[in-house]
C-alpha atoms as a PDB file:
ATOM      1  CA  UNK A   1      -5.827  37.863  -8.387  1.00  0.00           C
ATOM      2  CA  UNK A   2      -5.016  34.551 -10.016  1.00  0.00           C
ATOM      3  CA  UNK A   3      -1.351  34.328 -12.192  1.00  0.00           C
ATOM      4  CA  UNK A   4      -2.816  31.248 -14.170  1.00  0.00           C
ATOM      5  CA  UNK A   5      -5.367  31.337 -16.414  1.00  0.00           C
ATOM      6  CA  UNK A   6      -8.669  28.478 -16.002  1.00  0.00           C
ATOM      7  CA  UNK A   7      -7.781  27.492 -19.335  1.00  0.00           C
ATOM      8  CA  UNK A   8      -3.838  26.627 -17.593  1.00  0.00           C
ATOM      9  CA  UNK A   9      -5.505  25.438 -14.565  1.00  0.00           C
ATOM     10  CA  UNK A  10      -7.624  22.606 -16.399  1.00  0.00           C
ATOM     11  CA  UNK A  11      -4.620  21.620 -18.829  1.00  0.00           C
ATOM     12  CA  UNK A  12      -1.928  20.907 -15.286  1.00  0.00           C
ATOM     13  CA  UNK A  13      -5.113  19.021 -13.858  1.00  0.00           C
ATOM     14  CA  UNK A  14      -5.063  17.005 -16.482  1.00  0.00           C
ATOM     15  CA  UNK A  15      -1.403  16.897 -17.326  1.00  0.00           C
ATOM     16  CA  UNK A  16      -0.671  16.023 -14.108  1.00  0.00           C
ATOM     17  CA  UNK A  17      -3.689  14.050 -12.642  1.00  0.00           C
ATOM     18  CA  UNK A  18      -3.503  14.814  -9.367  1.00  0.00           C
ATOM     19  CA  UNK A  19      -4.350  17.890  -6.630  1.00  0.00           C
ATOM     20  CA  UNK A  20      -2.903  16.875  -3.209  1.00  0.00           C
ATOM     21  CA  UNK A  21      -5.473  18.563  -0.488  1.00  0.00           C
ATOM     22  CA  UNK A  22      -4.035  20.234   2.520  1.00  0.00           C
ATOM     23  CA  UNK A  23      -5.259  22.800   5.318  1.00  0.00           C
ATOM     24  CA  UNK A  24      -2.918  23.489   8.496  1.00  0.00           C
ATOM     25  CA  UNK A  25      -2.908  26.851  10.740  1.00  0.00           C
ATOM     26  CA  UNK A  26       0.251  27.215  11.160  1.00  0.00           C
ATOM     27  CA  UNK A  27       2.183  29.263   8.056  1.00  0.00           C
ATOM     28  CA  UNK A  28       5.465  27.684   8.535  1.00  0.00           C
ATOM     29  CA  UNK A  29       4.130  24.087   8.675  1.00  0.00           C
ATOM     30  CA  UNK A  30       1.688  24.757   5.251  1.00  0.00           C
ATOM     31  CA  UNK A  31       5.401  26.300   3.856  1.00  0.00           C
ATOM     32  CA  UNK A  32       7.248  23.065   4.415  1.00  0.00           C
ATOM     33  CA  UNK A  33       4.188  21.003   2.972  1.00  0.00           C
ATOM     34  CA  UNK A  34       3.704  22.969   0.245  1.00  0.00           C
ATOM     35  CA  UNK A  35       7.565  22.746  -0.692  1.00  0.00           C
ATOM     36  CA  UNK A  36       7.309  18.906   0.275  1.00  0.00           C
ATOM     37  CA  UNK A  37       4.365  18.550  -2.696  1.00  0.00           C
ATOM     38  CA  UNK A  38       6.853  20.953  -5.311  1.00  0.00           C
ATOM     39  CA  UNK A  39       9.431  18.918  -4.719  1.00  0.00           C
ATOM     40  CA  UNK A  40       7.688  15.472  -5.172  1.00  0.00           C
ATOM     41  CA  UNK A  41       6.550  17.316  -8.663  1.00  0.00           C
ATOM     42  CA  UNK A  42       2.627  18.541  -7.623  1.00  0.00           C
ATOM     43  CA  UNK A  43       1.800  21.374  -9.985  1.00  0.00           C
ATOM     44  CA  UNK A  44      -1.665  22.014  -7.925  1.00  0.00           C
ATOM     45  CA  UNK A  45      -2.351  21.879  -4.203  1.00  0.00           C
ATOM     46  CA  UNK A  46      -5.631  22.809  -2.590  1.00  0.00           C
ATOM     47  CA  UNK A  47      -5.875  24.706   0.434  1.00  0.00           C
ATOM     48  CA  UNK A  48      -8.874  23.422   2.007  1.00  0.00           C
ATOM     49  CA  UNK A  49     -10.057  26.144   3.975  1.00  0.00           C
ATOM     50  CA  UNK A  50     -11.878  24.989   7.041  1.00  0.00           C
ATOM     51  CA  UNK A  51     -10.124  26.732  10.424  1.00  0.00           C
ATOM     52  CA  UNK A  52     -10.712  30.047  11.777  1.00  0.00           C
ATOM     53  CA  UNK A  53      -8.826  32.927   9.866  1.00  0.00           C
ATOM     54  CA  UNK A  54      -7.869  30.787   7.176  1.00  0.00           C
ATOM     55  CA  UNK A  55      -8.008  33.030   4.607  1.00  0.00           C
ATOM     56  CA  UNK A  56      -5.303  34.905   6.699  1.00  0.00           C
ATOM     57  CA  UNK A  57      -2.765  31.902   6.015  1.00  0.00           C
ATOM     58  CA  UNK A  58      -3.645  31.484   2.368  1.00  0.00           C
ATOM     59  CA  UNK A  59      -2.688  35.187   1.972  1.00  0.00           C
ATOM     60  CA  UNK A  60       0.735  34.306   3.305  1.00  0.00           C
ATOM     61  CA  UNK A  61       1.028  31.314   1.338  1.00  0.00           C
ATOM     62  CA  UNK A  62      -0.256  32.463  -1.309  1.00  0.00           C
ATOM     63  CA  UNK A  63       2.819  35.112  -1.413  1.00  0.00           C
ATOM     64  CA  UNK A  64       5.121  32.385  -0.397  1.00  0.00           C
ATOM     65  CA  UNK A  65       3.955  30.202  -3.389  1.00  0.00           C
ATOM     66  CA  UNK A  66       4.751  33.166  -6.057  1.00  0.00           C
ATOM     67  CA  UNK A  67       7.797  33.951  -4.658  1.00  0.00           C
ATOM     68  CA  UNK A  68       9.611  30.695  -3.993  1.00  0.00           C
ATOM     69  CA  UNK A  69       7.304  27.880  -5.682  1.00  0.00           C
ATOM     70  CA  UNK A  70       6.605  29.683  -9.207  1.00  0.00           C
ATOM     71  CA  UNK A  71       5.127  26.433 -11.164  1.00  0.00           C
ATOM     72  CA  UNK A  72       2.684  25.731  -7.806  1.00  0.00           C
ATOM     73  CA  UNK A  73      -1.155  26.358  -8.562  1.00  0.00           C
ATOM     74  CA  UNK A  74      -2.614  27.397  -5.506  1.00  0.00           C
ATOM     75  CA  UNK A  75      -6.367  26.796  -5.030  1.00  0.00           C
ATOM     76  CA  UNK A  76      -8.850  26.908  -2.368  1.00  0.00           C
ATOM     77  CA  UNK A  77     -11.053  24.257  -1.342  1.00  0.00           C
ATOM     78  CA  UNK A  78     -13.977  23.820   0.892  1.00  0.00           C
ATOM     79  CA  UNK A  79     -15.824  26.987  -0.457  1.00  0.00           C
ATOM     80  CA  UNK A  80     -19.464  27.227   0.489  1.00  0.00           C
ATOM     81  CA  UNK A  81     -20.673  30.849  -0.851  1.00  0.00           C
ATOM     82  CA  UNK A  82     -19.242  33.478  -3.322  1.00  0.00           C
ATOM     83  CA  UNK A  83     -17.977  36.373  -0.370  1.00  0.00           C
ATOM     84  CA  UNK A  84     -15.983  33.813   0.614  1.00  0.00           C
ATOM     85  CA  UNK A  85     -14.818  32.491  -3.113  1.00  0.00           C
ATOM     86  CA  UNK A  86     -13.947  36.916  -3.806  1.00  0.00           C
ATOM     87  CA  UNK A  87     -11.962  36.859  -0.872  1.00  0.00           C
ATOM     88  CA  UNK A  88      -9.438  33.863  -1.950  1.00  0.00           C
ATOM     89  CA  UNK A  89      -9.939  34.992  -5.307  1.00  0.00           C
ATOM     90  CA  UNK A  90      -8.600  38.599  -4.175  1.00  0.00           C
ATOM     91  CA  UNK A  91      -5.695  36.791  -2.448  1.00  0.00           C
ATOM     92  CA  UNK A  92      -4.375  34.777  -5.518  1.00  0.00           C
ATOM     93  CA  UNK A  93      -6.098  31.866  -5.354  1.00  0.00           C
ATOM     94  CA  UNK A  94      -6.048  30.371  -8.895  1.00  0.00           C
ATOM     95  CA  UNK A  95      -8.939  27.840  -8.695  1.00  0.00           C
ATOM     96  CA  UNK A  96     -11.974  27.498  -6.367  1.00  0.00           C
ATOM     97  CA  UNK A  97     -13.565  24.150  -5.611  1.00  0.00           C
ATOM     98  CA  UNK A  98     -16.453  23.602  -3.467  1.00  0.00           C
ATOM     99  CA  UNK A  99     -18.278  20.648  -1.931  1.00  0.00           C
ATOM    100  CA  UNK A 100     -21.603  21.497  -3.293  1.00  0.00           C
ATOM    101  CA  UNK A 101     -22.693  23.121  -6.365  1.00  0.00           C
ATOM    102  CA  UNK A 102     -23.733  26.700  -6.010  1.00  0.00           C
ATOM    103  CA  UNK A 103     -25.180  29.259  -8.712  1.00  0.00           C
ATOM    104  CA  UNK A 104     -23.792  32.059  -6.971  1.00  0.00           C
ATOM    105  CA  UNK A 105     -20.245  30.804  -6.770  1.00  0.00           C
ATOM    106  CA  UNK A 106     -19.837  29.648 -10.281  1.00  0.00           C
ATOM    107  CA  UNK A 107     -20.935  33.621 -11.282  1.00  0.00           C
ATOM    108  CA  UNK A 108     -18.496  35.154  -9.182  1.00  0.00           C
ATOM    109  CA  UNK A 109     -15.659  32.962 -10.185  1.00  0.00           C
ATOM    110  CA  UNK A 110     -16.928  33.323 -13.687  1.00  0.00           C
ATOM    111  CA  UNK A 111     -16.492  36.947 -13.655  1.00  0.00           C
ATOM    112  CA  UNK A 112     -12.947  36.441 -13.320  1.00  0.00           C
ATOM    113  CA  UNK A 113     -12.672  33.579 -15.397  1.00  0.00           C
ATOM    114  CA  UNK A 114     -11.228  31.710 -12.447  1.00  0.00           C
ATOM    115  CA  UNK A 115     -11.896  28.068 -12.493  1.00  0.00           C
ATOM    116  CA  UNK A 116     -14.442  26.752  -9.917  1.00  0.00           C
ATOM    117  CA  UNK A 117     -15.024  23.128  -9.356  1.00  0.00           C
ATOM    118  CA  UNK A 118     -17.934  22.227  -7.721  1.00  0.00           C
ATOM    119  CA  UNK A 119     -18.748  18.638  -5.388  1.00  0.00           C
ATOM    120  CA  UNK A 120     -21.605  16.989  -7.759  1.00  0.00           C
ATOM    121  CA  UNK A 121     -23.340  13.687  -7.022  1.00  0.00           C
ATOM    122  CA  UNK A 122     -25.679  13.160  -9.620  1.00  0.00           C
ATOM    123  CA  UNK A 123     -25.944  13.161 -13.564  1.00  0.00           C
ATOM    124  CA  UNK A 124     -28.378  15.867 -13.046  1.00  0.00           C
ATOM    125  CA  UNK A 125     -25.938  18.368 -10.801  1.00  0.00           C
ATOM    126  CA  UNK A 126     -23.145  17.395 -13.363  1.00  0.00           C
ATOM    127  CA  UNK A 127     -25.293  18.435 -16.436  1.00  0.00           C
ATOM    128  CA  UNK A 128     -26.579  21.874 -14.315  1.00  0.00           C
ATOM    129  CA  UNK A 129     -22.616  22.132 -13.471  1.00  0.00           C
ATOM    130  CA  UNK A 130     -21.487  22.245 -17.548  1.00  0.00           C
ATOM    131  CA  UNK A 131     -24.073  24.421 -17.980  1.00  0.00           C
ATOM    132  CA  UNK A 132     -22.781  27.107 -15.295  1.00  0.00           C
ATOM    133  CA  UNK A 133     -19.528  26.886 -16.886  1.00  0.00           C
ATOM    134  CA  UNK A 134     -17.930  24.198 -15.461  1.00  0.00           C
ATOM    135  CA  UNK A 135     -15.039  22.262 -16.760  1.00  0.00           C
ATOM    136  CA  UNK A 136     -13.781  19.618 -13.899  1.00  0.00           C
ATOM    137  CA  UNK A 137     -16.154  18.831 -11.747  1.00  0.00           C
ATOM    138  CA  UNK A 138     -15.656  17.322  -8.227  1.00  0.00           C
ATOM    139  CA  UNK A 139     -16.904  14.079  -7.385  1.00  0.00           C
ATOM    140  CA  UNK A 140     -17.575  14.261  -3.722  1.00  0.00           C
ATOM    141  CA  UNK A 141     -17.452  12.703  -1.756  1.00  0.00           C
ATOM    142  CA  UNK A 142     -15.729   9.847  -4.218  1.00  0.00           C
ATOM    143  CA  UNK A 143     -15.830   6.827  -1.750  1.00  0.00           C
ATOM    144  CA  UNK A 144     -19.914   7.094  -1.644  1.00  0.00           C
ATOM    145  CA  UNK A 145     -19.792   6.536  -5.304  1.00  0.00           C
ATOM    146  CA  UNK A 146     -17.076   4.631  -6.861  1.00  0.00           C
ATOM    147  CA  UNK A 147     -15.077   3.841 -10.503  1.00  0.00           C
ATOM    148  CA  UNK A 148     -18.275   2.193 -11.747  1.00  0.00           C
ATOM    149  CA  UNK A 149     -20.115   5.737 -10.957  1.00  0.00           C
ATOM    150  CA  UNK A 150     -18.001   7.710 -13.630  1.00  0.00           C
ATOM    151  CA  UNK A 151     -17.984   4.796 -15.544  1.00  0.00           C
ATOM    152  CA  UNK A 152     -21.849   5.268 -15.643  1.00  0.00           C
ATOM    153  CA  UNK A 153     -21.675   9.050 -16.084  1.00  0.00           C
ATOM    154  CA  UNK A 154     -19.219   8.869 -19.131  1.00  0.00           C
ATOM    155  CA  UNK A 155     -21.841   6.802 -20.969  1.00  0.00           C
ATOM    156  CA  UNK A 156     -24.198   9.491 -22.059  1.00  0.00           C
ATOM    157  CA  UNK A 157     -21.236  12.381 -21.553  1.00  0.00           C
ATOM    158  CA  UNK A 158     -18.387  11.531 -22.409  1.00  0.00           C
ATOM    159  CA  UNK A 159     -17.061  14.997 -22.387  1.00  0.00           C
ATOM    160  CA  UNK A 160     -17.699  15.231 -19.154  1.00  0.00           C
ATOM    161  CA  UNK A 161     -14.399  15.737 -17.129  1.00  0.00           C
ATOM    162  CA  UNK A 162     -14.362  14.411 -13.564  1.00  0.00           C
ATOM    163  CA  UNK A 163     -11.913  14.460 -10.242  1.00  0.00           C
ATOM    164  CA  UNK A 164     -12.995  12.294  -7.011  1.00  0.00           C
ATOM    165  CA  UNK A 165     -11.957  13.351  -4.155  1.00  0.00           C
ATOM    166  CA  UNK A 166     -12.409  10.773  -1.011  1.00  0.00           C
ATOM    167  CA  UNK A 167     -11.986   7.561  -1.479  1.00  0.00           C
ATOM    168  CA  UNK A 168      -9.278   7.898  -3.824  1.00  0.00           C
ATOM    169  CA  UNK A 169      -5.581   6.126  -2.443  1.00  0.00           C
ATOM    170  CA  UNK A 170      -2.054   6.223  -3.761  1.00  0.00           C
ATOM    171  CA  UNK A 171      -2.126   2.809  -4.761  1.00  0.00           C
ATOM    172  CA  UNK A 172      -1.115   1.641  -8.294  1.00  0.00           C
ATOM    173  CA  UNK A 173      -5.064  -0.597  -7.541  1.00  0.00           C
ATOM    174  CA  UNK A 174      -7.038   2.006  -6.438  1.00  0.00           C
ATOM    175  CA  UNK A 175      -5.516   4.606  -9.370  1.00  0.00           C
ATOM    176  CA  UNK A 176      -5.685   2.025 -11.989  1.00  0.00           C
ATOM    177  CA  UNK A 177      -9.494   1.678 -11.337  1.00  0.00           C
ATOM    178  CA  UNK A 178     -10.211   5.284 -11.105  1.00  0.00           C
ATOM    179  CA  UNK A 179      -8.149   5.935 -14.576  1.00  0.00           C
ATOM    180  CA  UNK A 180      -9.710   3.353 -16.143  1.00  0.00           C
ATOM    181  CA  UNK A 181     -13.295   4.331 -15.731  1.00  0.00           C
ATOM    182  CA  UNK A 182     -12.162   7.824 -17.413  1.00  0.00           C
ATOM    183  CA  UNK A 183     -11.142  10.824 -14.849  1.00  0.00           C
ATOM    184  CA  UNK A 184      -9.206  13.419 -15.594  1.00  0.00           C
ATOM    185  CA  UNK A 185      -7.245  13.837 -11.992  1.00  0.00           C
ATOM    186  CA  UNK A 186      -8.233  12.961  -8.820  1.00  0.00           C
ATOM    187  CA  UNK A 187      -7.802  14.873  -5.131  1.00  0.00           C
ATOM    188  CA  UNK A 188      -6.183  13.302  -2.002  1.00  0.00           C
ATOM    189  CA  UNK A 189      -5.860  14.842   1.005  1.00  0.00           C
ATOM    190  CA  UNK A 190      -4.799  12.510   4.519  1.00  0.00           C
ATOM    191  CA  UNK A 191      -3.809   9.346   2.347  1.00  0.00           C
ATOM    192  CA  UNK A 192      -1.332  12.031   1.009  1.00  0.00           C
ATOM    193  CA  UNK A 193      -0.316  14.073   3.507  1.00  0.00           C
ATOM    194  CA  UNK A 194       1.569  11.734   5.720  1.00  0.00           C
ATOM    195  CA  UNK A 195       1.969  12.447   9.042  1.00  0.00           C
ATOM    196  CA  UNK A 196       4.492  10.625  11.968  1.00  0.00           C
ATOM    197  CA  UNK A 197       3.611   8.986  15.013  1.00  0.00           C
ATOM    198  CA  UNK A 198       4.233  12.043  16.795  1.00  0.00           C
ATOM    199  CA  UNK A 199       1.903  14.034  14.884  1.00  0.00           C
ATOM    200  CA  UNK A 200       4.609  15.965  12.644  1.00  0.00           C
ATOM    201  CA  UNK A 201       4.059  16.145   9.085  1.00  0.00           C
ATOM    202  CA  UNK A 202       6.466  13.560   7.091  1.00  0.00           C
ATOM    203  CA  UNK A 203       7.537  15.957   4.673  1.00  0.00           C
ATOM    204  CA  UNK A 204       9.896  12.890   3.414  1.00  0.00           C
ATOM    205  CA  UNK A 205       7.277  10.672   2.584  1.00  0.00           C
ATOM    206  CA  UNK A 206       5.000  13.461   1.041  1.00  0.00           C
ATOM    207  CA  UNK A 207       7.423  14.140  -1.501  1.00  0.00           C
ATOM    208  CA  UNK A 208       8.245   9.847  -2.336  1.00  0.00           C
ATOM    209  CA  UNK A 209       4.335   9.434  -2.547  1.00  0.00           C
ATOM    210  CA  UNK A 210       3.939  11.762  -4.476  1.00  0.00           C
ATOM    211  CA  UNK A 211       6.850  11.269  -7.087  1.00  0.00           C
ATOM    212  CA  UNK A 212       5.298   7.694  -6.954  1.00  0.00           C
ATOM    213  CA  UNK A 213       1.635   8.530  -7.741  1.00  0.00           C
ATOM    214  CA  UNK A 214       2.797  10.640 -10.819  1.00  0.00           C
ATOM    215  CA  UNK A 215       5.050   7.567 -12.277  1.00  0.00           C
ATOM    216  CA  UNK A 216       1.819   5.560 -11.814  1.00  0.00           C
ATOM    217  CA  UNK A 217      -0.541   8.460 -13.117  1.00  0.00           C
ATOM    218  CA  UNK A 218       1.319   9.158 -15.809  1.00  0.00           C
ATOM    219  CA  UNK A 219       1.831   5.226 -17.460  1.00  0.00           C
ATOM    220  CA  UNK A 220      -2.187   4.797 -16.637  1.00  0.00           C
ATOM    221  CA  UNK A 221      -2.326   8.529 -18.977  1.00  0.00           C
ATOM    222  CA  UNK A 222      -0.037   6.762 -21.480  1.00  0.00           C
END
C-alpha cells in the first residue's frame, strides 16, 4: 500500500513542480535512474507502465525505493482500468495517473485515498475530473494543447490544478511559459531521461537536468 498520503502527494507536486517519467525492463537500470532523479533532488518519479510484466519491476522498485530512496514518491503511470490501478496500488505505488479519465479508476483509487491523476483534454473532462475527486489533473497530451490552453482553463477555474505532460522541455523558455499560464508541476519523460549515443542511460546528465529544472522551477514558484 502507499507510505504517503494524497494529501503529501499533491503538496511535493506542487512543492517541487516536477514528476520525471520513466519505464525500463530491466530492475538494475530503473535502480540507477531512479537514484540518478534522488540525487538531482526529484521527490516524485512515475513509472510509466507500458512493457510486459511491468508490474513485476515496480514491485522490485518499489521495495528498492523504501529501502534506499526514503523521500522518493513512487507512482505509476499509463493506467488504463482499475485491476490494473489495485495491483500497483497493492505494490506501493503512491499515486496513479492515467492517460484518459476513467470512472472506475478514480473509485478504486478513491477507496484508498490514493491520488489518481487522470489525462483530460477538455474543460468539460476537467470539471467531470474535480467532481470524481480529483486534485491534479493531467494535461495530455500537453504539446496538442499548449500554455495558452491552461491559460484558458484557469479563467473560469481557477482552482483548477493542472500538470502537462508532452510537450513540456527543460528549458528556462519552455518552463517559464508553462508557469506563467498557472500549473502546478509538469511531467517529462525522454527530454529528461537522457540517454548516450550508445543507448545507455546518462545517469550524469539526469541528475544536472534535473538539479537545473528545480533552480528554474523554483525562482518561476517564487
Amino acid at each position: 500500500m502507499a507510505t504517503f498520503t494524497r494529501i503529501a502527494v499533491a503538496q511535493t507536486m506542487n512543492q517541487t513542480g516536477l514528476v520525471p517519467l520513466f519505464y525500463h525492463h530491466d530492475i538494475q537500470i530503473a535502480k540507477q535512474v531512479v537514484k540518478a532523479c534522488y540525487d538531482g533532488g526529484a521527490r516524485l518519479l512515475e513509472f510509466t507502465a507500458r512493457g510486459d510484466f511491468a508490474h513485476e519491476v515496480f514491485g522490485q522498485l518499489s521495495l528498492y525505493v523504501r529501502e534506499e530512496l526514503p523521500e522518493m514518491i513512487l507512482g505509476v503511470g499509463s493506467i488504463t482500468d482499475a485491476a490494473s490501478a489495485s495491483l500497483y496500488m497493492s505494490l506501493g505505488a503512491n499515486f496513479i495517473v492515467t492517460p484518459v479519465l476513467r470512472e472506475d479508476i478514480a473509485v478504486v483509487c478513491n477507496r484508498r485515498k490514493v491520488l489518481w491523476s487522470p489525462g483530460c483534454g477538455s474543460l468539460t473532462e476537467i470539471a467531470k475530473a474535480e467532481e470524481l475527486g480529483c486534485e491534479i489533473v493531467k494535461l495530455f497530451p500537453g504539446s496538442m494543447y499548449g500554455p495558452e490552453f491552461v491559460k484558458a482553463i484557469k479563467g473560469p477555474q481557477p482552482w483548477t490544478s493542472i500538470m502537462p505532460t508532452g510537450g513540456v522541455s527543460p528549458t528556462q523558455e519552455n518552463l517559464e511559459a508553462w508557469f506563467a499560464a498557472g500549473v502546478m508541476c509538469v511531467g517529462m519523460g525522454s527530454k529528461l531521461i537522457h540517454k548516450k549515443e550508445n543507448g545507455e542511460f546518462n545517469l550524469i546528465k539526469i541528475k544536472s537536468t534535473i538539479q537545473n529544472m528545480l533552480k528554474i522551477i523554483k525562482e518561476l514558484k517564487t
